[in-house]
PDB file of N, CA and C in Angstrom:
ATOM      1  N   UNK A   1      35.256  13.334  71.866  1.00  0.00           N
ATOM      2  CA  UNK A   1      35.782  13.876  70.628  1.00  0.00           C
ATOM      3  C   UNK A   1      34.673  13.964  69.588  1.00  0.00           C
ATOM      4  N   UNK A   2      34.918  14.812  69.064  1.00  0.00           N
ATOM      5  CA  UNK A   2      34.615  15.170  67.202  1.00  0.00           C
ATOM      6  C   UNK A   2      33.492  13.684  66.684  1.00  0.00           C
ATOM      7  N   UNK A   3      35.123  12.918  66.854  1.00  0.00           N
ATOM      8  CA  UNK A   3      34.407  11.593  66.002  1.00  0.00           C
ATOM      9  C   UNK A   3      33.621  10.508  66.439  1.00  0.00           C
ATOM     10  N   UNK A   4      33.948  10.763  68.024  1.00  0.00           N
ATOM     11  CA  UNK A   4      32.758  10.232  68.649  1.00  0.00           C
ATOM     12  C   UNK A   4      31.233  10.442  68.579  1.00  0.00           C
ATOM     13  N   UNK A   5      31.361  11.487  68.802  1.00  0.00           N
ATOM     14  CA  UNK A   5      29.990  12.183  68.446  1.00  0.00           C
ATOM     15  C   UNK A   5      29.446  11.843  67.209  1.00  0.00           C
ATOM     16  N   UNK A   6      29.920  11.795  66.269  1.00  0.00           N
ATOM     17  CA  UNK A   6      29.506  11.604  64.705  1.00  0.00           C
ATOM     18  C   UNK A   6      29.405  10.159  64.579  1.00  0.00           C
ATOM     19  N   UNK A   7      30.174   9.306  64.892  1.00  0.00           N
ATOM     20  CA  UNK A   7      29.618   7.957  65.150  1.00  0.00           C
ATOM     21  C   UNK A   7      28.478   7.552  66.030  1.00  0.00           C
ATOM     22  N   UNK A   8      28.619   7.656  67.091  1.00  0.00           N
ATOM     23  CA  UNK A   8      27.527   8.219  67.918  1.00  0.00           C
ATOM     24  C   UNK A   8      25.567   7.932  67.492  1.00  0.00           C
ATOM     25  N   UNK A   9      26.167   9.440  66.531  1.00  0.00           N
ATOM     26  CA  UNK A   9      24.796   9.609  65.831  1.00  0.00           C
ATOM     27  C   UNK A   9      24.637   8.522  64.493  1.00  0.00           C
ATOM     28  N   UNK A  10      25.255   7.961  64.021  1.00  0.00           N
ATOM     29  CA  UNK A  10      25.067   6.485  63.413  1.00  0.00           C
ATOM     30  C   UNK A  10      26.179   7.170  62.125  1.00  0.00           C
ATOM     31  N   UNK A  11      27.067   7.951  62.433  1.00  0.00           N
ATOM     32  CA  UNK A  11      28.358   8.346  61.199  1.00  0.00           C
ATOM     33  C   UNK A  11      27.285   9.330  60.086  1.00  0.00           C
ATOM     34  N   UNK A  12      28.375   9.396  59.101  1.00  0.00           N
ATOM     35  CA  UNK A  12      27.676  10.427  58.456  1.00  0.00           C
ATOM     36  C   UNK A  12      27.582  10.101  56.620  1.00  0.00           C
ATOM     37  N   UNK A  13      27.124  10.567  56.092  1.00  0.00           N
ATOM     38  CA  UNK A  13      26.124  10.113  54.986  1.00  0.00           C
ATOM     39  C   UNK A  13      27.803  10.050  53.992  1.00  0.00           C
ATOM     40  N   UNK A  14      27.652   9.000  52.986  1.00  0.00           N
ATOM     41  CA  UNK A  14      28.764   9.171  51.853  1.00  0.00           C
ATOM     42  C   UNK A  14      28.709  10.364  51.305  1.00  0.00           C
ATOM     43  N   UNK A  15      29.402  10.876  50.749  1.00  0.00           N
ATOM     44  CA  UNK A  15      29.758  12.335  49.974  1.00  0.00           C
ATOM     45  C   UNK A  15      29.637  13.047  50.754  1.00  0.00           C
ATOM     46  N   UNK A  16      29.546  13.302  52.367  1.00  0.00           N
ATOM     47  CA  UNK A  16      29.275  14.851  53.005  1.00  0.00           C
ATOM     48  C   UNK A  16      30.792  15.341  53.286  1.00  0.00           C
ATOM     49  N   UNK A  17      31.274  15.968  52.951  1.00  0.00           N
ATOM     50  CA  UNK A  17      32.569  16.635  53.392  1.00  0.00           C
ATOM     51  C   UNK A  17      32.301  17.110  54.780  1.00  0.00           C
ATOM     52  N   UNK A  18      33.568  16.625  55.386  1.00  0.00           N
ATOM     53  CA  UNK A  18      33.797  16.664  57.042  1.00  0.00           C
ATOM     54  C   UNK A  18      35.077  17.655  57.324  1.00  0.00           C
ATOM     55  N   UNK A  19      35.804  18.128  56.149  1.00  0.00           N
ATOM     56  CA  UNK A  19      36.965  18.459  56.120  1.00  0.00           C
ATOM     57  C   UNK A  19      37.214  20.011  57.122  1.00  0.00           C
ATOM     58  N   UNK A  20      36.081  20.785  56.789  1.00  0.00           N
ATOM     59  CA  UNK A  20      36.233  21.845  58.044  1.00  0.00           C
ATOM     60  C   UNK A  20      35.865  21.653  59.342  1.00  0.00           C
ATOM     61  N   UNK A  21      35.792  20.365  59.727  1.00  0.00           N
ATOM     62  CA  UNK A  21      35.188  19.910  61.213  1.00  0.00           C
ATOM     63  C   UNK A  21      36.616  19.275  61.952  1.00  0.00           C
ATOM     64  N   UNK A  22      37.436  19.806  62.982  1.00  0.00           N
ATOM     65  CA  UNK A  22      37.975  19.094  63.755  1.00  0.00           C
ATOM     66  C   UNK A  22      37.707  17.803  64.229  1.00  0.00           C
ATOM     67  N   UNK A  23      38.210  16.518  63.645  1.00  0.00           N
ATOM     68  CA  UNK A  23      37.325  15.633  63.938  1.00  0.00           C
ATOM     69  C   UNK A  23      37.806  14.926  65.669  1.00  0.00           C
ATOM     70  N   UNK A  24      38.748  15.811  65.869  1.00  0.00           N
ATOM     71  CA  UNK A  24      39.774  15.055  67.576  1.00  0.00           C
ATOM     72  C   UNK A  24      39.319  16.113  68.519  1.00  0.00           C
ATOM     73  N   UNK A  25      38.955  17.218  68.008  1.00  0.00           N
ATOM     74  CA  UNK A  25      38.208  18.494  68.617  1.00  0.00           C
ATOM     75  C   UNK A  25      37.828  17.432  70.227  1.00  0.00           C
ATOM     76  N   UNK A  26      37.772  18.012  71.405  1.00  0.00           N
ATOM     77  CA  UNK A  26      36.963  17.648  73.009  1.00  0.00           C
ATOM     78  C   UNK A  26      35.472  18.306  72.487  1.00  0.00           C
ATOM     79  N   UNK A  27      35.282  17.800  72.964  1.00  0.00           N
ATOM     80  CA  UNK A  27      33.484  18.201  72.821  1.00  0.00           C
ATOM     81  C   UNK A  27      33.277  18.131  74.658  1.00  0.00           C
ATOM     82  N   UNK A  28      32.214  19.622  74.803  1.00  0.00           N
ATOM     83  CA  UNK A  28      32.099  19.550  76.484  1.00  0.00           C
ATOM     84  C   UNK A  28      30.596  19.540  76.253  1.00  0.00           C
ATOM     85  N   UNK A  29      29.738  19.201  77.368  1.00  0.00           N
ATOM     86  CA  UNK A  29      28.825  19.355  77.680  1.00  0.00           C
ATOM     87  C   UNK A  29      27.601  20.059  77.040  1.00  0.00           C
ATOM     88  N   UNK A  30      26.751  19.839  75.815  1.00  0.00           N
ATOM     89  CA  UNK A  30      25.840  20.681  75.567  1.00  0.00           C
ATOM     90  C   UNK A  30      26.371  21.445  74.194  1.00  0.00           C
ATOM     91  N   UNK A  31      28.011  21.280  74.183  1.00  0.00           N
ATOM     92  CA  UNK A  31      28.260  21.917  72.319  1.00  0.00           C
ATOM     93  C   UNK A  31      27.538  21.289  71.218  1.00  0.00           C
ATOM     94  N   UNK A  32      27.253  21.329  69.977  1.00  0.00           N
ATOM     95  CA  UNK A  32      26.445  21.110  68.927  1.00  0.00           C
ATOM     96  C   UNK A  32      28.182  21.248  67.633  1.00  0.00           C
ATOM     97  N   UNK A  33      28.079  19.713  67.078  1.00  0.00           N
ATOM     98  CA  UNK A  33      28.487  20.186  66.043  1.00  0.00           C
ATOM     99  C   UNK A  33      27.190  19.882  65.046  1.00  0.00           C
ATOM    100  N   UNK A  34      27.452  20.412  63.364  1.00  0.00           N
ATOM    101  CA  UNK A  34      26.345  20.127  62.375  1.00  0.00           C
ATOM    102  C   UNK A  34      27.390  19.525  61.433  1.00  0.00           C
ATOM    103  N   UNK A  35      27.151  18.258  60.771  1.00  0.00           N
ATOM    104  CA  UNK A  35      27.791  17.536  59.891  1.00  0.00           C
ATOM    105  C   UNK A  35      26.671  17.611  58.610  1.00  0.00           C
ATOM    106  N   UNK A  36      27.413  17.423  57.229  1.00  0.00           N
ATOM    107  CA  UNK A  36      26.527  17.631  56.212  1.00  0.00           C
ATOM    108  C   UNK A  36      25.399  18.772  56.048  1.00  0.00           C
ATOM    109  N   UNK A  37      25.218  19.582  56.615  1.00  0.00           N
ATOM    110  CA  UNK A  37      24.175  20.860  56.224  1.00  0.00           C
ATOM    111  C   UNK A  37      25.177  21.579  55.563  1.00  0.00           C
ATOM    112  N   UNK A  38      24.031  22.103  54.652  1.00  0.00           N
ATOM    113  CA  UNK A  38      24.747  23.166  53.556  1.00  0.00           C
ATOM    114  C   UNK A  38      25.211  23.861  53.946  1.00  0.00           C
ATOM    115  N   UNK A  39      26.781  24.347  53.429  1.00  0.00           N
ATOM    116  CA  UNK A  39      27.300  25.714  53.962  1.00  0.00           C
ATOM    117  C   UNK A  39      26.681  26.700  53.198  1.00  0.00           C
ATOM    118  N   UNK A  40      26.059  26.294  51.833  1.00  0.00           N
ATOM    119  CA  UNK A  40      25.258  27.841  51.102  1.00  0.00           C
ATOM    120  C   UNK A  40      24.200  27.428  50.407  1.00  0.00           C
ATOM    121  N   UNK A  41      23.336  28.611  50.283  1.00  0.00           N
ATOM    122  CA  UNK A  41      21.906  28.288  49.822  1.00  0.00           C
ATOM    123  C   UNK A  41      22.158  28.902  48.194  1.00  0.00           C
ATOM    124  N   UNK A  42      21.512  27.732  47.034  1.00  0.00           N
ATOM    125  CA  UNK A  42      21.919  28.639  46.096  1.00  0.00           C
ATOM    126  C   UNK A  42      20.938  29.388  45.745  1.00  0.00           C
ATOM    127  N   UNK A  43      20.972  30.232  45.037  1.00  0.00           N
ATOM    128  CA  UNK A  43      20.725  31.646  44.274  1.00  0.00           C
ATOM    129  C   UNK A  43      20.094  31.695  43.429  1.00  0.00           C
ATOM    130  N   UNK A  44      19.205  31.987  43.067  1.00  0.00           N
ATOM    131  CA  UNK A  44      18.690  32.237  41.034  1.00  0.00           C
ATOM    132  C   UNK A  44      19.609  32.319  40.627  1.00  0.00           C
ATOM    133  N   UNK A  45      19.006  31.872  38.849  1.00  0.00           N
ATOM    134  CA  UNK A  45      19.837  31.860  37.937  1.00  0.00           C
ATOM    135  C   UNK A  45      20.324  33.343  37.696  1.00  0.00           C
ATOM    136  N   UNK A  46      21.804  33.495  37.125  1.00  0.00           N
ATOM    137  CA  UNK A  46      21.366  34.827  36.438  1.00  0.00           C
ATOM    138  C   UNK A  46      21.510  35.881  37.652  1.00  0.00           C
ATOM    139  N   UNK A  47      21.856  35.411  38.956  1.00  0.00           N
ATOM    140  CA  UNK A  47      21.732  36.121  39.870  1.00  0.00           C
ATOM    141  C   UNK A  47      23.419  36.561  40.239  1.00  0.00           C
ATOM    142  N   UNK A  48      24.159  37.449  39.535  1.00  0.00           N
ATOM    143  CA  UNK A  48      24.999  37.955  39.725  1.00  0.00           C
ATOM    144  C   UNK A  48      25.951  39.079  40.517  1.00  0.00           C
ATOM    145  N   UNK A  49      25.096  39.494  41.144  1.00  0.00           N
ATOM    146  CA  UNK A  49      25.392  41.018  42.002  1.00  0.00           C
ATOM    147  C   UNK A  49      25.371  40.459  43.576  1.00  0.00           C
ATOM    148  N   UNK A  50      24.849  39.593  44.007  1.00  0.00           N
ATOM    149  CA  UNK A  50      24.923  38.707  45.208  1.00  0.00           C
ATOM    150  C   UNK A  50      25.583  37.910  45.304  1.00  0.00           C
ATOM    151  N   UNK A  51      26.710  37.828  46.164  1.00  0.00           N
ATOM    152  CA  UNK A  51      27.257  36.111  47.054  1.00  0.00           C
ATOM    153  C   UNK A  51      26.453  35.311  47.292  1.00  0.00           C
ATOM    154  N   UNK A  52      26.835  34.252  47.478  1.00  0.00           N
ATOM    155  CA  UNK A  52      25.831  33.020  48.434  1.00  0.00           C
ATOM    156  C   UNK A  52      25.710  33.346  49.608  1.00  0.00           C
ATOM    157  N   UNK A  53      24.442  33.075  50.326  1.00  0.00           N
ATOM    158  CA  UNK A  53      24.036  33.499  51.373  1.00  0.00           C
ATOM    159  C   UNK A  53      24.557  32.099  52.426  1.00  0.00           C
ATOM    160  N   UNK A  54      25.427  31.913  53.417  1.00  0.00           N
ATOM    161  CA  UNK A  54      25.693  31.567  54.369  1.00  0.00           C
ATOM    162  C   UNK A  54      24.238  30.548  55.124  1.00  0.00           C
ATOM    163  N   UNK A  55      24.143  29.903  55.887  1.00  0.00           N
ATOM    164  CA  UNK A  55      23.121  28.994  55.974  1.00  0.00           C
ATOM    165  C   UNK A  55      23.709  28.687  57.349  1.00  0.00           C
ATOM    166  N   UNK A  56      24.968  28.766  57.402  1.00  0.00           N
ATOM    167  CA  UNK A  56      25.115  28.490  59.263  1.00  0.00           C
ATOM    168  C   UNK A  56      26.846  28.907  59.873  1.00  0.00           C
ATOM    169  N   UNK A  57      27.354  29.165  61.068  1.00  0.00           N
ATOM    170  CA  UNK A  57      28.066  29.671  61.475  1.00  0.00           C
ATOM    171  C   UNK A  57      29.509  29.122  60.722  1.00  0.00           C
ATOM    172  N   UNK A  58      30.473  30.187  59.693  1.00  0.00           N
ATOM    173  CA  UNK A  58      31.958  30.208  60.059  1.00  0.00           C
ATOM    174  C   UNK A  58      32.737  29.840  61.057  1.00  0.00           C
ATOM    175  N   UNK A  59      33.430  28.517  60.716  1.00  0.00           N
ATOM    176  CA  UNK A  59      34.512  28.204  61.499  1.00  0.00           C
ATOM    177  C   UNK A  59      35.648  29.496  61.544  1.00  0.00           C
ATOM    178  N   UNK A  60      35.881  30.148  62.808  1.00  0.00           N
ATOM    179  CA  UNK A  60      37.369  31.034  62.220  1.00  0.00           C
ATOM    180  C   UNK A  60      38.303  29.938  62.985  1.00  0.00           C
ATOM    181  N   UNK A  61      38.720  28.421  63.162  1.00  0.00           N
ATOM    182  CA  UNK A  61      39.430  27.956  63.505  1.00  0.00           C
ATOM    183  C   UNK A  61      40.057  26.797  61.620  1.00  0.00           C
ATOM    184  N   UNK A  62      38.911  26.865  61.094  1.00  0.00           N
ATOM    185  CA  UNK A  62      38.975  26.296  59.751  1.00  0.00           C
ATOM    186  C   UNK A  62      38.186  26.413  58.870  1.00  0.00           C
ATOM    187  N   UNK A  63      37.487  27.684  58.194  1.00  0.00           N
ATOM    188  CA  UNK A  63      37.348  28.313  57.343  1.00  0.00           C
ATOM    189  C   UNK A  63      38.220  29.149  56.528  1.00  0.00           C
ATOM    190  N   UNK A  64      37.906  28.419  55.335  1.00  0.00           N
ATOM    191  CA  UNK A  64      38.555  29.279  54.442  1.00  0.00           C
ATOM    192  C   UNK A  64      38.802  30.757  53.690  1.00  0.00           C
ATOM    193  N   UNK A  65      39.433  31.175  53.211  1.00  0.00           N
ATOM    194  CA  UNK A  65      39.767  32.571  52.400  1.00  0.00           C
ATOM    195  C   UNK A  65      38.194  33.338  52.472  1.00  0.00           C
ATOM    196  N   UNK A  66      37.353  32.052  51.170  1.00  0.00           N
ATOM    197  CA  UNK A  66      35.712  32.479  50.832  1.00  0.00           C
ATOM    198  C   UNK A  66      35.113  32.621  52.071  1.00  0.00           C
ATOM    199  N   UNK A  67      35.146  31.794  53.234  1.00  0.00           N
ATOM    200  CA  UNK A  67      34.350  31.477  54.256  1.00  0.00           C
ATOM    201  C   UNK A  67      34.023  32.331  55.156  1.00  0.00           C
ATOM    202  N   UNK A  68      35.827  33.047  55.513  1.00  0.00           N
ATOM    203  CA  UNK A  68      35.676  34.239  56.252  1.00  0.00           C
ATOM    204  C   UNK A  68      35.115  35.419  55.602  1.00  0.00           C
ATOM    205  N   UNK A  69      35.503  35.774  54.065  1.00  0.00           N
ATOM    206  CA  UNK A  69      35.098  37.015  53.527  1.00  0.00           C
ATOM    207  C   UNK A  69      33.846  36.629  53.320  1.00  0.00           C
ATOM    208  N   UNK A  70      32.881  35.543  53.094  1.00  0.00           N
ATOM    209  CA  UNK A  70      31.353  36.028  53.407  1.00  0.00           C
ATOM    210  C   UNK A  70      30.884  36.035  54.840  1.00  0.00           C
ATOM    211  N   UNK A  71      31.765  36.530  55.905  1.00  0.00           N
ATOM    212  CA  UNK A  71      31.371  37.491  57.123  1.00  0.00           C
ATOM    213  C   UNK A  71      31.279  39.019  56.290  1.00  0.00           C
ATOM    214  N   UNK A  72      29.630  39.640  57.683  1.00  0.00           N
ATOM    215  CA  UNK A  72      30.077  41.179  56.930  1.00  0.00           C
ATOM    216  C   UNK A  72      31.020  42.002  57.356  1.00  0.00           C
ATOM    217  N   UNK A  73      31.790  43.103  56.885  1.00  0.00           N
ATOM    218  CA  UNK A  73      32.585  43.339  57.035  1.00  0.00           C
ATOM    219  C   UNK A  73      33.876  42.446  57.074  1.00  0.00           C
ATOM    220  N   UNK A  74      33.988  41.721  56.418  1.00  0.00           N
ATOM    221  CA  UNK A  74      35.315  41.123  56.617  1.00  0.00           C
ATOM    222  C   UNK A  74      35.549  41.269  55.273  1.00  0.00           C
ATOM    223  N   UNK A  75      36.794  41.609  54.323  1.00  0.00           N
ATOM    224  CA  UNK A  75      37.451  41.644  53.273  1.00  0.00           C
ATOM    225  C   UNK A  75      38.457  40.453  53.076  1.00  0.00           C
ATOM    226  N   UNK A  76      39.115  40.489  52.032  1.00  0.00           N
ATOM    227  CA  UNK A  76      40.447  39.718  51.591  1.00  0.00           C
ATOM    228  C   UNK A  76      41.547  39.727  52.753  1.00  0.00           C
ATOM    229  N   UNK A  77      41.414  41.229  52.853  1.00  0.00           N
ATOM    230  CA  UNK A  77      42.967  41.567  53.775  1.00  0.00           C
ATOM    231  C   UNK A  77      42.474  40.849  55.555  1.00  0.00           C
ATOM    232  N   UNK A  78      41.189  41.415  55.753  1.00  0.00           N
ATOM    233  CA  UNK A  78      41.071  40.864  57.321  1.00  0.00           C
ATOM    234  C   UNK A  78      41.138  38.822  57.254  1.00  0.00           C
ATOM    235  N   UNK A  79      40.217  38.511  56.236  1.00  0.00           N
ATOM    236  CA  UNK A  79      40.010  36.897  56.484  1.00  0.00           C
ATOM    237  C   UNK A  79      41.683  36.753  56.291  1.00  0.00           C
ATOM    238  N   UNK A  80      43.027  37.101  55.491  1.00  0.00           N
ATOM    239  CA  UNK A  80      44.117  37.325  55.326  1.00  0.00           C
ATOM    240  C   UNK A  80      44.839  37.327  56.730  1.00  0.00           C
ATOM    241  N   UNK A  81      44.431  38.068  57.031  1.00  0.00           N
ATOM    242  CA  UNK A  81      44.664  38.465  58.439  1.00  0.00           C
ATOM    243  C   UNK A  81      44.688  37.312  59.466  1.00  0.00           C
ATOM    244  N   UNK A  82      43.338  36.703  59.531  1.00  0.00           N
ATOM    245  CA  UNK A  82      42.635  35.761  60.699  1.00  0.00           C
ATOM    246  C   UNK A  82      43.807  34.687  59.932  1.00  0.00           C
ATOM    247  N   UNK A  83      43.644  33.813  59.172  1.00  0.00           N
ATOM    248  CA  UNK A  83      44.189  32.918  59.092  1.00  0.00           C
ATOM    249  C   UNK A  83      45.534  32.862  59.015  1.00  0.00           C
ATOM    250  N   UNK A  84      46.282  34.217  58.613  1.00  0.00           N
ATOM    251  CA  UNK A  84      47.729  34.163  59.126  1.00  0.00           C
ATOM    252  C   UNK A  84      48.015  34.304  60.785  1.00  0.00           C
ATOM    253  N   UNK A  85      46.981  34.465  61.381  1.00  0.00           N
ATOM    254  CA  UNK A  85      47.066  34.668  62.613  1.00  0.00           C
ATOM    255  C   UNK A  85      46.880  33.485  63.373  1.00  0.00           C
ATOM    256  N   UNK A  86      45.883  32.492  62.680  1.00  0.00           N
ATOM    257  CA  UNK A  86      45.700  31.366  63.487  1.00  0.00           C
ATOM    258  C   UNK A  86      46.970  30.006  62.723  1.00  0.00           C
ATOM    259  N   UNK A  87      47.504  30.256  61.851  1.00  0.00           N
ATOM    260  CA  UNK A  87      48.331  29.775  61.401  1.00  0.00           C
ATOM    261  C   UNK A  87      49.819  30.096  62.760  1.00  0.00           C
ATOM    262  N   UNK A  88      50.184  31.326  63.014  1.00  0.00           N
ATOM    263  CA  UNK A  88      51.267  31.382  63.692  1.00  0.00           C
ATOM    264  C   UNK A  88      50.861  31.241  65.226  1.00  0.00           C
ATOM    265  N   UNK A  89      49.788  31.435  65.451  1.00  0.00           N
ATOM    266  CA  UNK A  89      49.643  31.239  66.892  1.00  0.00           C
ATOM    267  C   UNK A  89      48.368  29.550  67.321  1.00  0.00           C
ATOM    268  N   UNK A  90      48.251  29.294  66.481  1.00  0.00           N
ATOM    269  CA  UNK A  90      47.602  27.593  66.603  1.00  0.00           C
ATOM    270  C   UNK A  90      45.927  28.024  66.453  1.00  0.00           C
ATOM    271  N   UNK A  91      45.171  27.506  66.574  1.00  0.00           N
ATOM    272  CA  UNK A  91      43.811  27.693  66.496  1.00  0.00           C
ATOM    273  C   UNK A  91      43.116  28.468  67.854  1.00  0.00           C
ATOM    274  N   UNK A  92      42.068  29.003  67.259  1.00  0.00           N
ATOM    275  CA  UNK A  92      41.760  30.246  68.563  1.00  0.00           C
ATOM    276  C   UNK A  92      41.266  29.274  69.615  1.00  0.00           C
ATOM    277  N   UNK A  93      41.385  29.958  70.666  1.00  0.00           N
ATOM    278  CA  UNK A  93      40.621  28.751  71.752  1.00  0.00           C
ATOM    279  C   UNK A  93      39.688  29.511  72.321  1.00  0.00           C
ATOM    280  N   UNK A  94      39.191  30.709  72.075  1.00  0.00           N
ATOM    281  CA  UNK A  94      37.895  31.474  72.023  1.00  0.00           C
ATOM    282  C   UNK A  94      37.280  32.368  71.044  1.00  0.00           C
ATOM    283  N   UNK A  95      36.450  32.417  71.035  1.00  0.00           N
ATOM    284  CA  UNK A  95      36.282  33.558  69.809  1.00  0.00           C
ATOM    285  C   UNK A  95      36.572  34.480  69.997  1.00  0.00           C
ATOM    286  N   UNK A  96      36.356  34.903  71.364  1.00  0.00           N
ATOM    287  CA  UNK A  96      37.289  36.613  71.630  1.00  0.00           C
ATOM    288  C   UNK A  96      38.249  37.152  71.551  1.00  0.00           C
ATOM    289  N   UNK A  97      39.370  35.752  71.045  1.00  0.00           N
ATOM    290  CA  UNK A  97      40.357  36.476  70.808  1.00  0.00           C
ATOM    291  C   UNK A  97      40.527  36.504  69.700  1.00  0.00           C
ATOM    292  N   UNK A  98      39.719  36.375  68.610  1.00  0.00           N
ATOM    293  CA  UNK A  98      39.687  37.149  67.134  1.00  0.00           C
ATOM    294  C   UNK A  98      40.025  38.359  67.289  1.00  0.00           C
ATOM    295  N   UNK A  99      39.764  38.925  68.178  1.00  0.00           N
ATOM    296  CA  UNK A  99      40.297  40.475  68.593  1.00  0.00           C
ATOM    297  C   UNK A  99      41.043  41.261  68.632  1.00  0.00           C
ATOM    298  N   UNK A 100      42.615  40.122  68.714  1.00  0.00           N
ATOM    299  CA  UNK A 100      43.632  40.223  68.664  1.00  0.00           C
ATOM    300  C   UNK A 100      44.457  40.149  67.370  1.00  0.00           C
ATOM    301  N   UNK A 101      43.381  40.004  66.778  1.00  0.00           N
ATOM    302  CA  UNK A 101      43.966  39.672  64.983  1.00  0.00           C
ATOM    303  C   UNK A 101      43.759  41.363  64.835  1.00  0.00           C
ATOM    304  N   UNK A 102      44.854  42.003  63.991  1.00  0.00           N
ATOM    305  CA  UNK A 102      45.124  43.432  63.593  1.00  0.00           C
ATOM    306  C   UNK A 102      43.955  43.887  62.847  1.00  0.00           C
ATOM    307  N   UNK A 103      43.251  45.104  63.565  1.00  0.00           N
ATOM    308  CA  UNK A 103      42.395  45.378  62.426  1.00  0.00           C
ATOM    309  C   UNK A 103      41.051  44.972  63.210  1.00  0.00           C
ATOM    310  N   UNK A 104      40.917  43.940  63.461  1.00  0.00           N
ATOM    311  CA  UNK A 104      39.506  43.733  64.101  1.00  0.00           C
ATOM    312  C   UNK A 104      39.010  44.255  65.471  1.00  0.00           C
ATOM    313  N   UNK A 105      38.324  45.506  64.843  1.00  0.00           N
ATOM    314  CA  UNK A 105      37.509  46.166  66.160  1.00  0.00           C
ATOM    315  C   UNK A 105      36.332  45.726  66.648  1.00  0.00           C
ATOM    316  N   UNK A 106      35.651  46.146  67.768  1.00  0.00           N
ATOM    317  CA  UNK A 106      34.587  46.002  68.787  1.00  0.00           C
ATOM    318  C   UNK A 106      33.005  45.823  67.857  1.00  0.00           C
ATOM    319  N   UNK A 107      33.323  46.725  66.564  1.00  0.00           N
ATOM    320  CA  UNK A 107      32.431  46.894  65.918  1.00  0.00           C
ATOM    321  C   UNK A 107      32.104  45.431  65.304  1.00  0.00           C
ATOM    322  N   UNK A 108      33.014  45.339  64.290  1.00  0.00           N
ATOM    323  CA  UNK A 108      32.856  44.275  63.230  1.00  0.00           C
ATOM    324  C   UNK A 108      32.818  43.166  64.115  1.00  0.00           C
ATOM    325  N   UNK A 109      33.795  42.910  65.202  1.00  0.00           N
ATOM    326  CA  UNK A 109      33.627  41.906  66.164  1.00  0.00           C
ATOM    327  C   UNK A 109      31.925  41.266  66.613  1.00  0.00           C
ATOM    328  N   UNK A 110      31.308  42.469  66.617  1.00  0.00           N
ATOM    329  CA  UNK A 110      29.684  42.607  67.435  1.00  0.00           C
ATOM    330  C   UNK A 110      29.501  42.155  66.094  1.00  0.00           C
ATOM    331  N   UNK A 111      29.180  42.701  65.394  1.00  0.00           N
ATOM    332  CA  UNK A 111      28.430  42.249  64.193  1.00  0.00           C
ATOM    333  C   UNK A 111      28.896  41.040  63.647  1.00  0.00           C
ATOM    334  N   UNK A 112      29.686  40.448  63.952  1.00  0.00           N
ATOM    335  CA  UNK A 112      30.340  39.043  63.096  1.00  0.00           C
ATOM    336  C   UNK A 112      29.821  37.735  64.415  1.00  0.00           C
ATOM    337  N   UNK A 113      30.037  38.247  65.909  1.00  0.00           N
ATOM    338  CA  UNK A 113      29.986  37.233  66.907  1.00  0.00           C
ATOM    339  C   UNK A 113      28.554  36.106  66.645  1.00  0.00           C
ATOM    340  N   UNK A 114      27.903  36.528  66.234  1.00  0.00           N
ATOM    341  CA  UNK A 114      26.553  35.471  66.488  1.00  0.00           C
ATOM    342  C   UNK A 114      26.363  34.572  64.853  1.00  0.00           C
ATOM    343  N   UNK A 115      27.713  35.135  64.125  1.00  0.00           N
ATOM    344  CA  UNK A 115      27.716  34.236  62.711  1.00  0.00           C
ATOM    345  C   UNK A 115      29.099  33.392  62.775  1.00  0.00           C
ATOM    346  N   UNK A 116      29.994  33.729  63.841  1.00  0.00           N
ATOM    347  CA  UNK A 116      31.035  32.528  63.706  1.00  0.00           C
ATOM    348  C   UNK A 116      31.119  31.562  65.021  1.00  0.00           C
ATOM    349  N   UNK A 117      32.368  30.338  64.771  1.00  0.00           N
ATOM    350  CA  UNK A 117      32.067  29.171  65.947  1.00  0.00           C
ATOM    351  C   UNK A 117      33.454  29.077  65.634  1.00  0.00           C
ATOM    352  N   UNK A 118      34.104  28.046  66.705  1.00  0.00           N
ATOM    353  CA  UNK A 118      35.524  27.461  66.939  1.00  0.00           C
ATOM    354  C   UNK A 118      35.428  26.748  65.923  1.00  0.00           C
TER     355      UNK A 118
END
């Protein structure tokens, strides 16, 4: 599990939020979770016309509203989408079947696959 692993590695630092990490999650052979690394790099001051730039892979099993819409191509209505989808049907148990969420084609799929994780 999750929390094995994180104990494991000697637990994890006070203040790091663990909250988007399955912590009962099976862990198989060779998966990687990352505990405490930044989910965003900040920005200049004054730097208004840009989002935060992402720093490492979207959970689409527990990422949020923000999390999914800074995928590209993903909007309000699709991250809308994903999480009403993993809400009625339980958490994805591959990424491929993001696919099956309305709306998400081959395209955005390709372009999103190498920025999200379970």
């Amino acid at each position: 599990r999750a929390i094995d692993a994180i104990k494991a590695a000697g637990n994890k630092l006070n203040g790091v939020d663990t909250s988007d990490i399955n912590l009962a999650h099976l862990l198989f052979d060779g998966e990687q979770i990352v505990v405490g690394a930044p989910r965003y790099v900040a920005t200049s001051k004054g730097s208004k016309s840009s989002p935060p730039k992402r720093t490492g892979p979207v959970s689409i099993n527990n990422g949020g509203q923000a999390d999914l819409e800074s995928l590209p191509g993903i909007g309000p209505v699709m991250a809308s989408r994903i999480i009403t989808y993993r809400k009625s049907n339980g958490p994805f148990p591959t990424l491929e079947e993001l696919k099956k969420v309305k709306g998400m084609g081959e395209a955005t799929y390709a372009e999103i696959s190498s920025l999200i994780r379970l």
